[in-house]
Protein backbone atom coordinates (compact mmCIF):
# COMPACT_ATOMS: atom_id res chain seq x y z
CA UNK A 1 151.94 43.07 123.78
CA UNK A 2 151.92 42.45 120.09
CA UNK A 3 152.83 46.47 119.27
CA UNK A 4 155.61 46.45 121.71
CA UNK A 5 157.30 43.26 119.91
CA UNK A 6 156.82 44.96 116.43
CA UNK A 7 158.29 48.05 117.93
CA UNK A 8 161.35 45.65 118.96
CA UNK A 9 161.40 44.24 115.73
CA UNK A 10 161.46 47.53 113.49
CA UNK A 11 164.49 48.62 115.91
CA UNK A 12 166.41 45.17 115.23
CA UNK A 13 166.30 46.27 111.41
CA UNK A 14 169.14 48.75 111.05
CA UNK A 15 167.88 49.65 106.99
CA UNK A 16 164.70 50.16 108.34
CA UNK A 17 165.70 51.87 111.76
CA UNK A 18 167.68 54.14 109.62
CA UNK A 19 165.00 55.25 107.31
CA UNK A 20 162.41 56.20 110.32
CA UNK A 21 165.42 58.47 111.88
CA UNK A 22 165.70 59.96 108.37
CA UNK A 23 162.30 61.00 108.13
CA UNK A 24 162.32 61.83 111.98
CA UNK A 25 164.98 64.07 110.82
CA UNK A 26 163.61 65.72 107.64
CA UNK A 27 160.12 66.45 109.41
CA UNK A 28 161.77 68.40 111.64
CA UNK A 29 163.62 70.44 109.19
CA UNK A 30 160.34 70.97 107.71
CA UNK A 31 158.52 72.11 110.91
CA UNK A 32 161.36 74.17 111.92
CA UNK A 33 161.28 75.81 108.86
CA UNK A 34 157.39 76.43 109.44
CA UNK A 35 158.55 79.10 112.01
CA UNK A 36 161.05 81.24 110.23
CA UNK A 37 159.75 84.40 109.40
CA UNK A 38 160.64 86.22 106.85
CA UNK A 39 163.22 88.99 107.10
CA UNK A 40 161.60 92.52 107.78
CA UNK A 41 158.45 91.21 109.18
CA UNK A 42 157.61 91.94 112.54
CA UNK A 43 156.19 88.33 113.70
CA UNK A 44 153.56 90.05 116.47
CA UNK A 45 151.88 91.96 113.73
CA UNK A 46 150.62 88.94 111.66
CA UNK A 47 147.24 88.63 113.71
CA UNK A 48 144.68 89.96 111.04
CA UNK A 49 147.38 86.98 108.70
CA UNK A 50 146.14 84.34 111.43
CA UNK A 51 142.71 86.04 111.89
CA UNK A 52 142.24 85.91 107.53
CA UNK A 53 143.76 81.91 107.63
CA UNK A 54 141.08 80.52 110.53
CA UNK A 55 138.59 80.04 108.04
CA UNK A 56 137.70 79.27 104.11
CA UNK A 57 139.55 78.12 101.82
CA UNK A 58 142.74 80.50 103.01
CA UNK A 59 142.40 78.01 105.97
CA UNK A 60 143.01 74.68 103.90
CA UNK A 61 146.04 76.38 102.02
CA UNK A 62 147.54 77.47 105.71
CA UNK A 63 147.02 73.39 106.93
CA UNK A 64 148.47 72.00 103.24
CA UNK A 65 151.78 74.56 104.38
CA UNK A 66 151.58 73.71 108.11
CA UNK A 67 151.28 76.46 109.98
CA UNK A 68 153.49 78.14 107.38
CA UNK A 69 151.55 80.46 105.56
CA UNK A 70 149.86 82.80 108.74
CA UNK A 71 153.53 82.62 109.93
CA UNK A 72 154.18 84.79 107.03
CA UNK A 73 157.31 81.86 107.14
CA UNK A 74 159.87 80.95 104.44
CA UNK A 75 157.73 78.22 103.38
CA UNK A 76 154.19 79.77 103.00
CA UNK A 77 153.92 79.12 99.41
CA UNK A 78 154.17 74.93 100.55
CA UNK A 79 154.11 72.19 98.42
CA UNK A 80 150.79 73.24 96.68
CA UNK A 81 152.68 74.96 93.39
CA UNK A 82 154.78 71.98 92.79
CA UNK A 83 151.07 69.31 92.82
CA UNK A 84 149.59 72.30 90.86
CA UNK A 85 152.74 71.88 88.37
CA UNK A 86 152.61 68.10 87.97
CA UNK A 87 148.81 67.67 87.36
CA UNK A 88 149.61 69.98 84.57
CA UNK A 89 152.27 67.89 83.67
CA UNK A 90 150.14 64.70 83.44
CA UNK A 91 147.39 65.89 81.66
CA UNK A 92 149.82 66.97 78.87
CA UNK A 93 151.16 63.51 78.88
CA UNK A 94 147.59 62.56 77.49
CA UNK A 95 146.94 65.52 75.48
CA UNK A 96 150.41 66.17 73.79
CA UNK A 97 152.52 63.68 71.86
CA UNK A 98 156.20 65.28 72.99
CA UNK A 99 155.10 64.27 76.70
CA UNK A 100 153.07 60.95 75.75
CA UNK A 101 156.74 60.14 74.09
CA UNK A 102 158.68 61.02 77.05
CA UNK A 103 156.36 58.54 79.01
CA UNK A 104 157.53 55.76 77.10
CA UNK A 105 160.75 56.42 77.67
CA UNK A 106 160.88 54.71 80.91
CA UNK A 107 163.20 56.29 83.82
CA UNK A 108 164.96 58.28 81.77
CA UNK A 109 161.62 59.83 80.57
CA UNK A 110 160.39 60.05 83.87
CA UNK A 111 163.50 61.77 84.79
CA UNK A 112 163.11 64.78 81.80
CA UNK A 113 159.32 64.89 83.36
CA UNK A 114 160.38 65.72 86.67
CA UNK A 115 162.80 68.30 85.49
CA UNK A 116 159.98 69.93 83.52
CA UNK A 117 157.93 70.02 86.24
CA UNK A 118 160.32 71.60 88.39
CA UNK A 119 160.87 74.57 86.28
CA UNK A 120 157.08 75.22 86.08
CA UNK A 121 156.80 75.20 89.84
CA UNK A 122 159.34 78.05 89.92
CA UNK A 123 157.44 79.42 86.86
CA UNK A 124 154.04 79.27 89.36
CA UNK A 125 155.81 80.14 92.61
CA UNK A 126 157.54 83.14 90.93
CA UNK A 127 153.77 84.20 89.96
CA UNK A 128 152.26 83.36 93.69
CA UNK A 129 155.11 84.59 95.66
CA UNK A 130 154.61 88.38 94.99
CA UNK A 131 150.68 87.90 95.26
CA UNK A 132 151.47 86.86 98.53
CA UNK A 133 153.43 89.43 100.04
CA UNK A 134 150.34 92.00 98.39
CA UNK A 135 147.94 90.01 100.93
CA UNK A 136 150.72 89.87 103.53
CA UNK A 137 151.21 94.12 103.03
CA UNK A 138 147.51 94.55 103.44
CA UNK A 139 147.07 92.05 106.61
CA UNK A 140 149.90 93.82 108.10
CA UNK A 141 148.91 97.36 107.72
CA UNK A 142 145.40 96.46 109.48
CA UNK A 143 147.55 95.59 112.69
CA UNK A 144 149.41 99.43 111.93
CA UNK A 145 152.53 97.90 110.62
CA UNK A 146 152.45 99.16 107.11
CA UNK A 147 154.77 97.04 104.60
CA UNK A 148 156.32 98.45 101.56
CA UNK A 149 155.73 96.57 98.25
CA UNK A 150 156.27 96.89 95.06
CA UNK A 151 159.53 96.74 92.57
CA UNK A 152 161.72 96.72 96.31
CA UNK A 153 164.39 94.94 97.28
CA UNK A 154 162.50 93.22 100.03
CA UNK A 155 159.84 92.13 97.35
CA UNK A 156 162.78 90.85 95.24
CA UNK A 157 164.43 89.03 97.65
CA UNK A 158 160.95 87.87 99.61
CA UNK A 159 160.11 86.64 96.64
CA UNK A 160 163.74 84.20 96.09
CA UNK A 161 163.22 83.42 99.65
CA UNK A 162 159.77 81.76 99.47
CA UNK A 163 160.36 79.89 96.07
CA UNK A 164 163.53 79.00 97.18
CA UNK A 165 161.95 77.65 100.70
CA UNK A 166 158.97 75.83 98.74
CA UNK A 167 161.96 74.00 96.55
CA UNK A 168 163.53 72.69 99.77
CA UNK A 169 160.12 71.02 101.02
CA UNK A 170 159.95 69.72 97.28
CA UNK A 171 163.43 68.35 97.74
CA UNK A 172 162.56 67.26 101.24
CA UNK A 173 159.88 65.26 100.11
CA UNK A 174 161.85 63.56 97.21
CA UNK A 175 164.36 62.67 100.05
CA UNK A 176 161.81 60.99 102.35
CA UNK A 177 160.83 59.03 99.67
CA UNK A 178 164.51 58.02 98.36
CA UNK A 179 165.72 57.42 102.13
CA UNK A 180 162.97 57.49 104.76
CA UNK A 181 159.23 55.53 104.35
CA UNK A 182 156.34 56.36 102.63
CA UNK A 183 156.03 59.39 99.81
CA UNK A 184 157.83 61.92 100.45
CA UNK A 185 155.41 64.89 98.82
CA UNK A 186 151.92 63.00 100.75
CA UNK A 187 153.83 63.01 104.15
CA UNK A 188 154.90 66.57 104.32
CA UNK A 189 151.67 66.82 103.61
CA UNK A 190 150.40 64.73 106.32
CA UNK A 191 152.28 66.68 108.89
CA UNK A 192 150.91 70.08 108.06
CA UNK A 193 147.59 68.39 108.69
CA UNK A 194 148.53 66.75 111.60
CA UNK A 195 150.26 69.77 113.32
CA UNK A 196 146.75 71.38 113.51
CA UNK A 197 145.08 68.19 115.33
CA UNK A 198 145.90 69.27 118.92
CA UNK A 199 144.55 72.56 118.64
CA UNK A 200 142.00 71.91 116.69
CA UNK A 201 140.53 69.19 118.90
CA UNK A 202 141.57 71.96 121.79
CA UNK A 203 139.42 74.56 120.45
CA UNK A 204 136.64 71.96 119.91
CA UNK A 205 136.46 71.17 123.34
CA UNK A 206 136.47 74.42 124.87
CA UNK A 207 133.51 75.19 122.60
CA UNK A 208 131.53 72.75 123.81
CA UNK A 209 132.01 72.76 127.34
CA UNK A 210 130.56 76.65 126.53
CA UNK A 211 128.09 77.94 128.95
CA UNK A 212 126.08 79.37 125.37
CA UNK A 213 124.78 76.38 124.60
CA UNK A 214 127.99 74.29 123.40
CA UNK A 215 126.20 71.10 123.86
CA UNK A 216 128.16 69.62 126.67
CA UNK A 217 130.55 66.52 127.49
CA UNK A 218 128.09 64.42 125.73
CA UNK A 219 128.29 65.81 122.36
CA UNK A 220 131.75 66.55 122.21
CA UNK A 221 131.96 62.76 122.93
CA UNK A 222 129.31 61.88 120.41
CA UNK A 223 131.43 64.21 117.93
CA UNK A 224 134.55 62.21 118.48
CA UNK A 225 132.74 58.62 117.73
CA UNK A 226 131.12 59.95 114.82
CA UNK A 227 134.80 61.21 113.53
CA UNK A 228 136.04 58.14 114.31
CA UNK A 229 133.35 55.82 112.01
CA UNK A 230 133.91 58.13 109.58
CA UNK A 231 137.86 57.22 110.01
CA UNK A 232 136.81 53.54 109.79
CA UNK A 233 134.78 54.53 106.65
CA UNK A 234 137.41 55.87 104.70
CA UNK A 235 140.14 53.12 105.70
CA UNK A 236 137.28 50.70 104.41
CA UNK A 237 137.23 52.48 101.08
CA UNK A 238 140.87 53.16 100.55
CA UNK A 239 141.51 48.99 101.24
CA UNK A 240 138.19 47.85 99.44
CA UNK A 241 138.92 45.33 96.41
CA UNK A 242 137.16 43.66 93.88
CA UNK A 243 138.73 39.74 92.88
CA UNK A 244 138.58 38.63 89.38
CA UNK A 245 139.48 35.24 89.29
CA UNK A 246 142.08 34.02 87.01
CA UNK A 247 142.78 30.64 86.09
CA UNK A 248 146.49 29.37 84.71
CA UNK A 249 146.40 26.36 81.98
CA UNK A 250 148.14 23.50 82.95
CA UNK A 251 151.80 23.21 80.45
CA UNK A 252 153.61 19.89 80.51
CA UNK A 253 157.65 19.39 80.52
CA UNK A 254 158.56 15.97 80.42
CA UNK A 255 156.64 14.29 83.08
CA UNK A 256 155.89 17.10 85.21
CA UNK A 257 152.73 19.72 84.96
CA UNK A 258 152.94 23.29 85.79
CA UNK A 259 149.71 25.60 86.21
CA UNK A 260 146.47 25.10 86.39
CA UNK A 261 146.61 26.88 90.14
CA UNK A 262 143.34 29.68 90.38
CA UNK A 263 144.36 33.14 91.47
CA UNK A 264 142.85 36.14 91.89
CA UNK A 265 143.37 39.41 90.22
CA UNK A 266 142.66 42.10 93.01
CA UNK A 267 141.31 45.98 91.95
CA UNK A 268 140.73 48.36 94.23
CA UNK A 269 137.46 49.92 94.76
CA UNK A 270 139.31 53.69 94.55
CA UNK A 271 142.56 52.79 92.81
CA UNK A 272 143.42 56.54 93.13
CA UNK A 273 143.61 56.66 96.66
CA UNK A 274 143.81 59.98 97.53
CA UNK A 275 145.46 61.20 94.87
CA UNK A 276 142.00 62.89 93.46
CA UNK A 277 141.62 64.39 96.66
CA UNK A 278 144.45 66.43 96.35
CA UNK A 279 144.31 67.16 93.24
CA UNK A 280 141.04 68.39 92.99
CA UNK A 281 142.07 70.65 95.82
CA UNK A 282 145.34 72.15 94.09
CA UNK A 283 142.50 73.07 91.32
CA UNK A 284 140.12 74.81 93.51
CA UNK A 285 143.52 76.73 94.98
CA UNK A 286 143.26 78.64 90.84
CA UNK A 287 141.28 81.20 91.48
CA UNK A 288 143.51 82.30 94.41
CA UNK A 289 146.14 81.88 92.37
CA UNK A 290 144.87 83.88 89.44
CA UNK A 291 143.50 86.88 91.26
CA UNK A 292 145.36 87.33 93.99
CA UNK A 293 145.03 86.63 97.63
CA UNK A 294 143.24 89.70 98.67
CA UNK A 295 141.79 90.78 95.38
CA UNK A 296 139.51 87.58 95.58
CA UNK A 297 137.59 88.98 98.64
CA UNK A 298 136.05 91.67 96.25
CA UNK A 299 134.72 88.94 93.60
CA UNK A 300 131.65 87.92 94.53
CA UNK A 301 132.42 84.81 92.01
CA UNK A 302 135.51 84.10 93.39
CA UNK A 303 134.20 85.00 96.83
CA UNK A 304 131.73 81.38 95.76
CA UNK A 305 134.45 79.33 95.43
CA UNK A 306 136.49 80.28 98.56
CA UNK A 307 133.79 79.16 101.06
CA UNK A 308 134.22 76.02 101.49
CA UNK A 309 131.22 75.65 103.50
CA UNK A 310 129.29 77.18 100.10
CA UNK A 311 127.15 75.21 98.38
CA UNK A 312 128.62 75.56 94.83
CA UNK A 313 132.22 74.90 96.54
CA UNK A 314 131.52 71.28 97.72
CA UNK A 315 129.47 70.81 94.28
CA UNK A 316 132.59 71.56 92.10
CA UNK A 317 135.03 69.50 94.69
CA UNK A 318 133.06 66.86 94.36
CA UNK A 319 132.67 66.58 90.21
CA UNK A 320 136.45 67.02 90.20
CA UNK A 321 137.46 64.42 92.81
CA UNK A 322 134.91 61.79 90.36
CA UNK A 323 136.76 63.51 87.90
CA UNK A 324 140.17 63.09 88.89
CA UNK A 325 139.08 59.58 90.26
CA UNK A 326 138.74 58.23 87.06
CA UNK A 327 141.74 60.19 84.81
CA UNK A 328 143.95 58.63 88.28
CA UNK A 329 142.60 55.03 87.33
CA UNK A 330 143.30 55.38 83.89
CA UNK A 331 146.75 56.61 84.52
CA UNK A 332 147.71 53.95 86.74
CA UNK A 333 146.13 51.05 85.80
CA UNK A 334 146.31 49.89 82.02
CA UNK A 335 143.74 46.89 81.48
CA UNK A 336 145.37 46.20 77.44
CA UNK A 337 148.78 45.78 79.76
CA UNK A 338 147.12 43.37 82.58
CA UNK A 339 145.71 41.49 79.47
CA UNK A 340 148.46 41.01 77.74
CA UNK A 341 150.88 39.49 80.65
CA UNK A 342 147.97 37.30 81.42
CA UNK A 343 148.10 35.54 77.66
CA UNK A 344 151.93 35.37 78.46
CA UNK A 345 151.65 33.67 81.39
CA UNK A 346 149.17 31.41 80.05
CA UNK A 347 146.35 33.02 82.46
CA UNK A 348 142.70 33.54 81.16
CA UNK A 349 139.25 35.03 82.94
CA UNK A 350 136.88 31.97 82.86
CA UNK A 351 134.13 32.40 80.17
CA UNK A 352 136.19 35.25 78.47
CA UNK A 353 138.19 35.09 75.69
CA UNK A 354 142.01 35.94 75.94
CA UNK A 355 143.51 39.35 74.55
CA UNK A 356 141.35 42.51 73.58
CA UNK A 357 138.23 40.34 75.50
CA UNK A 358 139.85 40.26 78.19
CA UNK A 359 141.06 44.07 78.06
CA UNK A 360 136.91 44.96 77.79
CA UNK A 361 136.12 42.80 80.64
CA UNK A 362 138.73 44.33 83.14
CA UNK A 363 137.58 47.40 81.57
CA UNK A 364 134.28 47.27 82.39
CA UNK A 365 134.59 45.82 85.90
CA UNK A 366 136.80 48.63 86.89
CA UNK A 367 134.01 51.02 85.68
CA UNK A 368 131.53 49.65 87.45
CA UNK A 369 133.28 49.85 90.73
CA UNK A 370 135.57 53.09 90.05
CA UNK A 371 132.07 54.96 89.71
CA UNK A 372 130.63 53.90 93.52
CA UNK A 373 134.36 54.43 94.53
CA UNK A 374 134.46 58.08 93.28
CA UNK A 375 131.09 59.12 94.81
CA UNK A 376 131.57 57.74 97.86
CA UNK A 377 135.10 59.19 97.76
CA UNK A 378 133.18 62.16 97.08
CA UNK A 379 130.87 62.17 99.78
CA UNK A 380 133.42 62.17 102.14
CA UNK A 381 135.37 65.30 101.20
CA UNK A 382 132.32 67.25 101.36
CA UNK A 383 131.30 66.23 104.98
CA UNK A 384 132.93 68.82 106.82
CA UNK A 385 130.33 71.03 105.64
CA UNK A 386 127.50 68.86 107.21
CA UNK A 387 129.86 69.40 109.85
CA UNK A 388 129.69 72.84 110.05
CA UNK A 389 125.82 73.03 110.21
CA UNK A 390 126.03 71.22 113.48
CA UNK A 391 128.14 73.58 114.77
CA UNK A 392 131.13 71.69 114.82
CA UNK A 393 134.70 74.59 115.19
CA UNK A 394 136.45 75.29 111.53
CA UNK A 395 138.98 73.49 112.52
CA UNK A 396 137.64 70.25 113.73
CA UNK A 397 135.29 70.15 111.14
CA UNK A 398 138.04 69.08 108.48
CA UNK A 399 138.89 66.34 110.56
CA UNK A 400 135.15 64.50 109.64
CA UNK A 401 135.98 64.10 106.44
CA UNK A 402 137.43 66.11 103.54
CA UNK A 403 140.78 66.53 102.25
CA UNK A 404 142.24 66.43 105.70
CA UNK A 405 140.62 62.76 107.11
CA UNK A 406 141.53 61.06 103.69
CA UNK A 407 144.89 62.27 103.06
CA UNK A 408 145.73 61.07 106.72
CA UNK A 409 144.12 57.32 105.51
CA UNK A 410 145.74 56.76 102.75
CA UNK A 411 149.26 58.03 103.55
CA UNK A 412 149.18 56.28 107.07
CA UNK A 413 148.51 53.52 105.46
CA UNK A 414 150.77 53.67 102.89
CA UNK A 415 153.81 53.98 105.23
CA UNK A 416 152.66 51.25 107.35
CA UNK A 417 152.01 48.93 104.56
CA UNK A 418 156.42 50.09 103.71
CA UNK A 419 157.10 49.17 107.05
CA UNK A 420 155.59 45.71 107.37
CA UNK A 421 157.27 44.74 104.27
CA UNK A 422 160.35 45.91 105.50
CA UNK A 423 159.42 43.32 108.70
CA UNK A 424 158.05 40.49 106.79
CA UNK A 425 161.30 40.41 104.58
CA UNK A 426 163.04 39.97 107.02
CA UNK A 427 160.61 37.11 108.79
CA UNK A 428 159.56 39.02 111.24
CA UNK A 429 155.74 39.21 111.89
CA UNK A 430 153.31 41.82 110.61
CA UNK A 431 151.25 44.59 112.49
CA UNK A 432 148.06 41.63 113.19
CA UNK A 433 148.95 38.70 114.51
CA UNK A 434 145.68 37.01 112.30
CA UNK A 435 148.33 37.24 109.39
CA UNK A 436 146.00 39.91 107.75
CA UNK A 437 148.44 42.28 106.10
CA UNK A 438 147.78 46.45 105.42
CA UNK A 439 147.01 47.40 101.80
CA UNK A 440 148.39 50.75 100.91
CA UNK A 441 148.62 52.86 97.86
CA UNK A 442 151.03 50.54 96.14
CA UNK A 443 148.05 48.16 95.45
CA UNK A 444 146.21 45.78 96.83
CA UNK A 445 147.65 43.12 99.23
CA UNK A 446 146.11 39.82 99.10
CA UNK A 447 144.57 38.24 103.11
């Protein structure tokens, strides 16, 4: 079978064998870490905790930490603050000349960036970590296991333990993507959302094979198709391209001719992959942020944005992931650059002129199809509430769609895409024996 030889083959490849055992190794770090509570809480008192996390938006901020957060566990905070930290980051390196300068710098700029954005995800986790244990002291006293907070020592040290615990996934993450495949930061993330699949698809189940009108076999089975086209759906969108052709003038040294070959340039449909996704998220996390996690169920306003089954929830996720879509695009891909090393190379666009021409056309064509790209990429998040109003569990529901569905996409395909280069470096075959190779985050990867 052709998945048992690749199997074979990614053993054979001791760089590559080594990475997978590396980020074998760091993901269970991670989920052992999920698990350890925090000193002075009594773990069998955190039910009203699990009971407040099974639903809303408290239920997406327990599946970005994995489990974490309802285990009241070192690393409930997650990787949230530090995404929070560098979206803030890269909209000052638009807005602000210090950090547009830094940019320029190259990877020494990148470097002082990082740094920066470090200290303002302690700066945020220092500001979330005592909101939490407020939430945690009134969750806990609910089961009759009252917990003291306020200027304490355990609120002190709680505190050092759950930024310190969200730095080490940060610096996990940074290791998987230094030693192990794929990014780091998207694959912790990816197994938070992953270690709720069993249960969810448990809980789904038993739900429907229900007596009180569950639906049955049938629809549970109908459910699972559905979740699965949608699946196909998003892989379609996070692979779709646009070609521009490009064709190279012919030069002449001596008596031989080089050029004249025509190429394709290829853009993806959402360049952003799912970066907007979870960005957009990290913004709707603010107003938890802001007022607390237990203040916010007595604001009505707030109270709107925390049901993410709400109407004006999905509305505001969606104009921020079209949004975020197209500040991504413009981040990442720079039509002035692609212009310019096309006059260099002695590449032009048929029927447009070389230069700033050029620029306007790429331009354009990436505005035309980042706009269908964002929408549809938009569409998508929100469908877990459709999801909902069939009756579908809370926690199967986010597998239809949403932030859950796309982050899986695009990060399981960006490690695969890592891992068949790593095989067809080393001439071994790819994943498909057609030849057709997997496009990733990285870009586009011509058939």
């Amino acid at each position: 079978m052709k998945i048992v030889e690749t199997i074979k083959n990614i053993w054979k490849i001791e760089d590559l064998r080594a990475r997978l055992l590396t980020t074998l190794l760091f993901v269970l770090i991670y989920r052992f870490g999920s698990f350890i509570v925090l000193p002075g809480i009594d773990p069998t008192a955190l039910t009203a905790l699990k009971g407040q996390t099974a639903g809303g938006l408290m239920a997406l901020l327990d599946m970005f930490s994995g489990g974490a957060f309802s285990n009241a566990s070192i690393f409930a905070l997650g990787i949230m603050p530090y995404i929070s930290a560098s979206i803030v980051i890269q909209l000052l390196s638009i807005a602000v000349p210090y950090f547009q300068k830094m940019q320029k710098e190259g990877e020494s700029g990148r470097q002082k960036m990082n740094q920066i954005t470090r200290y303002l995800t302690v700066a945020i986790l220092l500001f979330q970590g005592p909101s939490y244990l407020v939430n945690l002291a009134v969750q806990m006293g609910q089961a009759g296991q009252p917990l003291a907070v306020g200027l304490n020592w355990f609120t002190i040290s709680s505190t050092i333990l759950l930024c310190a615990g969200s730095m080490f996934v940060m610096w996990l993450g940074e290791r998987i993507t230094d030693r192990g495949v794929g990014n780091g930061i998207s694959f912790i993330i990816l197994i938070g959302i992953i270690a709720r699949f069993p249960g969810s698809i448990v809980q789904e189940f038993s739900s429907r094979l229900n007596e009180n009108g569950g639906g049955g076999l049938m629809v549970f089975i109908l459910e699972i198709v559905i979740m699965l086209l949608v699946f196909a759906f998003a892989i379609m969108l996070v692979q779709g391209t646009r070609r521009i052709p490009v064709q190279y003038a012919k030069r002449i040294q001596g008596n031989k001719q080089y050029g004249g070959v025509r190429q394709y340039i290829p853009l993806k449909v959402n360049a952003a992959n799912v970066m907007p996704i979870i960005f957009a998220q990290a913004i709707m996390f603010i107003p938890i942020a802001i007022v607390g996690f237990r203040a916010s169920e007595s604001n009505a306003f707030i109270q709107a944005f925390m049901d993410n089954n709400g109407f004006w929830y999905n509305f505001v996720f969606a104009l921020l992931i079209i949004a975020f879509t197209y500040f991504y695009t413009a981040i990442i891909i720079n039509p002035v650059q692609m212009a310019e090393n096309l006059k260099l190379n002695n590449g032009f666009i048929p029927g447009v002129k070389p230069g700033k021409k050029t620029a306007e056309y790429i331009d354009t064509i990436m505005s035309r199809i980042t706009l269908p790209g964002s929408i549809l990429l938009a569409i998508i998040a929100i469908l877990p509430a459709f999801a909902r109003l069939f009756g579908v569990t809370m926690g199967f529901a986010q597998f239809f769609g949403g932030t859950s569905l796309l982050i899986m996409v695009g990060v399981i395909l960006d490690t695969l895409q890592q891992i068949e280069s790593h095989l067809l470096m080393r001439h071994y075959d790819g994943f498909f024996e057609s030849g057709m190779r997997i496009k990733g985050r990285s870009g586009a990867m011509a058939y």
